[in-house]
Protein backbone atom coordinates (compact mmCIF):
# COMPACT_ATOMS: atom_id res chain seq x y z
CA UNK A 1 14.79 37.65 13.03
CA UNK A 2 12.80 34.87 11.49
CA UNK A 3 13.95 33.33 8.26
CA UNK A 4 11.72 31.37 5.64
CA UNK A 5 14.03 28.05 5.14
CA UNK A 6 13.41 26.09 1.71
CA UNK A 7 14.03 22.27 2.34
CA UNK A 8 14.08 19.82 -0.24
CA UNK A 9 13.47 16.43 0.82
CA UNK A 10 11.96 13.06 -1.07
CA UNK A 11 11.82 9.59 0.04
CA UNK A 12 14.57 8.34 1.44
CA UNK A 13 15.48 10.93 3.42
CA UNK A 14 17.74 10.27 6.91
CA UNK A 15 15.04 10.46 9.34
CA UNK A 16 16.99 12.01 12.05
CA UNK A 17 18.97 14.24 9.97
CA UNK A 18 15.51 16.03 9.00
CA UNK A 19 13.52 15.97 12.23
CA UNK A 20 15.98 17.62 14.36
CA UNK A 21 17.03 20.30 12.47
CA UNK A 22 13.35 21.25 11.59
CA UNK A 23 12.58 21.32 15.19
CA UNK A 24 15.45 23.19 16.37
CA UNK A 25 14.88 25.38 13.47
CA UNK A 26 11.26 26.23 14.48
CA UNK A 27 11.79 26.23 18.13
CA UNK A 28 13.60 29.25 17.01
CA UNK A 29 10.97 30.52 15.23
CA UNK A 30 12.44 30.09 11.57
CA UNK A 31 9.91 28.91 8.72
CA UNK A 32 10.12 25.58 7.05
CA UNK A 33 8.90 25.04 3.55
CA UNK A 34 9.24 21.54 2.36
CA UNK A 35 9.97 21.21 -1.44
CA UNK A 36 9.47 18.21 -4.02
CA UNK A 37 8.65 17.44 -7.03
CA UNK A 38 4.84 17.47 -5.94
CA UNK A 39 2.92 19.43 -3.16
CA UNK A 40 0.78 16.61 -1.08
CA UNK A 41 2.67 14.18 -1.77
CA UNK A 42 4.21 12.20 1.64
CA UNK A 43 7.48 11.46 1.74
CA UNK A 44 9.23 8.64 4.34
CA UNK A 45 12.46 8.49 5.97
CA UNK A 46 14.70 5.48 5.20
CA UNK A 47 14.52 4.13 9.00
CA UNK A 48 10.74 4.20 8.50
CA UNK A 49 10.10 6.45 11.59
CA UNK A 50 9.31 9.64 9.78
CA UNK A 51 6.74 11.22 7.32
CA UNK A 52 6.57 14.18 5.61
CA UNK A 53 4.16 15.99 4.01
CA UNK A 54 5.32 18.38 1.03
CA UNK A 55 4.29 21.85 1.49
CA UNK A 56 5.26 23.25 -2.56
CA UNK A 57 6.17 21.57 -5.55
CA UNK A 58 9.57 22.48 -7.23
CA UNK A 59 7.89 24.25 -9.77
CA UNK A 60 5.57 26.51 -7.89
CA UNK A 61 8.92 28.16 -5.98
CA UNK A 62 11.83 30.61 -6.43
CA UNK A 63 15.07 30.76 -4.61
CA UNK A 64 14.27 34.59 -4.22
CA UNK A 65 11.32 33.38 -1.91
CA UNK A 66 13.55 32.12 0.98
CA UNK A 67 16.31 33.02 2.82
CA UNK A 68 18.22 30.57 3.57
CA UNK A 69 18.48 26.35 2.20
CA UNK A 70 18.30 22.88 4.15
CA UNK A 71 19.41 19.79 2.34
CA UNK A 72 18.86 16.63 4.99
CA UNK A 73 20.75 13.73 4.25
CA UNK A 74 19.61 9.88 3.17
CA UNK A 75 19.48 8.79 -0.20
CA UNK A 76 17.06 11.78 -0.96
CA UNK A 77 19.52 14.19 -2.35
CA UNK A 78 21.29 11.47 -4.38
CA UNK A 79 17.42 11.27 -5.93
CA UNK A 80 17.19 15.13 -6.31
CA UNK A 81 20.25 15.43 -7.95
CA UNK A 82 19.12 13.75 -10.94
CA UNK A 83 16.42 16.51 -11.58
CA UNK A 84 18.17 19.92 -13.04
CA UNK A 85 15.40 21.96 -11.33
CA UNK A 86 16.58 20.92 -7.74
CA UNK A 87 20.41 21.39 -9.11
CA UNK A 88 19.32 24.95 -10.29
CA UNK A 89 17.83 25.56 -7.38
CA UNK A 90 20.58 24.65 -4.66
CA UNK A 91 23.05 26.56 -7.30
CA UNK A 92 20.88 29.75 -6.82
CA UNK A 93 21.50 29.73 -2.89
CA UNK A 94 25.08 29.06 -3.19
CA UNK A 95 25.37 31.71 -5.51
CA UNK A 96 23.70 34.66 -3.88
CA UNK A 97 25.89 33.56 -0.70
CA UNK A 98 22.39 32.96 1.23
CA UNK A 99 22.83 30.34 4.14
CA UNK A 100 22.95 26.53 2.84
CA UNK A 101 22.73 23.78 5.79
CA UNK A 102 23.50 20.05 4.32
CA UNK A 103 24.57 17.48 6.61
CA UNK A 104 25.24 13.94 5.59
CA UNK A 105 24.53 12.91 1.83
CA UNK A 106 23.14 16.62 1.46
CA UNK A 107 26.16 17.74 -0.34
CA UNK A 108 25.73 15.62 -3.19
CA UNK A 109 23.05 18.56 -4.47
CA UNK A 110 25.72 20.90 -4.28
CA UNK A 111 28.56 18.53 -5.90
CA UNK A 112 26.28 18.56 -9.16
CA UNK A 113 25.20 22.33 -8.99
CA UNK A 114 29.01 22.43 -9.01
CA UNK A 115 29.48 24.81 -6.57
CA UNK A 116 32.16 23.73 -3.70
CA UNK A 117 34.60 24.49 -5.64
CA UNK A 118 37.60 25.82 -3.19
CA UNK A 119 34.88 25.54 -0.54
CA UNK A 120 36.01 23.95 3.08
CA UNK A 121 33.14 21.08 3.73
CA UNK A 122 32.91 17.62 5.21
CA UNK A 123 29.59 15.23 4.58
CA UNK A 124 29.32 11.33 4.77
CA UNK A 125 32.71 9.08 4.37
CA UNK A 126 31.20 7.42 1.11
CA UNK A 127 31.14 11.00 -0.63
CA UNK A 128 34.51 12.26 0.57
CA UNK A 129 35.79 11.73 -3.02
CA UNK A 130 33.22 13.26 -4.02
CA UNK A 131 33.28 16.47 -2.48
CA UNK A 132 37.68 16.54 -3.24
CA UNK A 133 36.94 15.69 -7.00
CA UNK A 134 33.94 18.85 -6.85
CA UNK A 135 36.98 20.77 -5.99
CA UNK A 136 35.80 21.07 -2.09
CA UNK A 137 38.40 21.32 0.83
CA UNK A 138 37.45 18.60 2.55
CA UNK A 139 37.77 18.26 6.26
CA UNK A 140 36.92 14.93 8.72
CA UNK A 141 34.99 17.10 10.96
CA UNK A 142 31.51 16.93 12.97
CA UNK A 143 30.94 20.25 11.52
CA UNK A 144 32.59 22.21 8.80
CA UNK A 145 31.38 26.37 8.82
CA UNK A 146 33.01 28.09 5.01
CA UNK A 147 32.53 31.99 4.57
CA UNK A 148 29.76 32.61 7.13
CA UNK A 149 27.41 30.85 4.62
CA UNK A 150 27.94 27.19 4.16
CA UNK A 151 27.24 24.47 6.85
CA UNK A 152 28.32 20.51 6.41
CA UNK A 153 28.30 17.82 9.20
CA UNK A 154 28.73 13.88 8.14
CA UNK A 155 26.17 12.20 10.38
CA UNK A 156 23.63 11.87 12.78
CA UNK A 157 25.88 11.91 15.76
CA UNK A 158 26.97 15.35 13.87
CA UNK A 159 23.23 16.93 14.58
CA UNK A 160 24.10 19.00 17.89
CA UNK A 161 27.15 20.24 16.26
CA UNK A 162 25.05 20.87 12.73
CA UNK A 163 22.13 22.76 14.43
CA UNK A 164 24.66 25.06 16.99
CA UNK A 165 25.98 26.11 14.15
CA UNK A 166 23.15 26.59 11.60
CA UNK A 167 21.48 28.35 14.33
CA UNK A 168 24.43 30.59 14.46
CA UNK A 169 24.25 31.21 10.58
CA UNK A 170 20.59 32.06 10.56
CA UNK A 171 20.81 34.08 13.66
């Protein structure tokens, strides 16, 4: 069955770590809604090799439209973290238990929603602190799978690892 998957993504973003997963995701006949402060706008990956353009702006969505939440990695969650609306909005996934996908830096939305506590995750070695100071059990892993709902990986070489097992999640 087909799920509607809300991604938030800015500038910044790990080009890889986006494009895959939205592929794969796709191939598998899932739908992608890319989220940002602004609808339009076009937002580039940090290697430069990647463009995306936003399909809603933060405020014209719900949680309750989507079932399920990608967070790519890159600086770009670092950047959404600082805006409460993107917080509230990764907080509302985690808390109705709906499927969250964040590989890389993508935890750091999640850190700041302040919801890993007790959670098993991994993401990117600068953010290991991080995600132990959140409250998170963190693992060294290429992919980390807690209560059916949450999947971490750490990097790009995670991505096979990431998608099996977001594909798995979203079934």
């Amino acid at each position: 069955m087909s799920k509607k998957i809300a991604v938030l993504v800015t500038d910044y973003f790990e080009d890889s770590e986006y494009t895959e997963p939205v592929k794969s995701f796709k191939e598998k006949g899932h739908e992608i809604t890319t989220i940002e402060m602004e609808k339009g706008k076009t937002v580039k990956g940090k290697q430069g090799n990647s463009e995306v353009v936003i399909d809603k702006g933060i405020n014209d969505v719900s949680p309750d439209e989507f079932d399920a939440l990608f967070i790519p990695g890159g600086f770009s969650p670092d950047i959404l973290r600082a805006d409460k609306r993107f917080v509230n909005f990764s907080k509302a996934f985690m808390d109705a238990k709906k499927p969250v996908l964040a590989i890389c830096h993508g935890p750091q939305l999640l850190i700041t929603a302040e919801t890993l506590e007790g959670r098993d995750v991994t993401g990117y070695k600068s953010i290991h602190v991080d995600l132990k100071n959140a409250g998170a059990n963190f693992h060294d892993k290429e992919v980390v799978v807690c209560q059916n709902q949450l999947v971490t990986s750490r990097t790009p070489d995670d991505i096979p690892a990431f998608v099996r097992e977001s594909l798995e999640i979203l079934g």
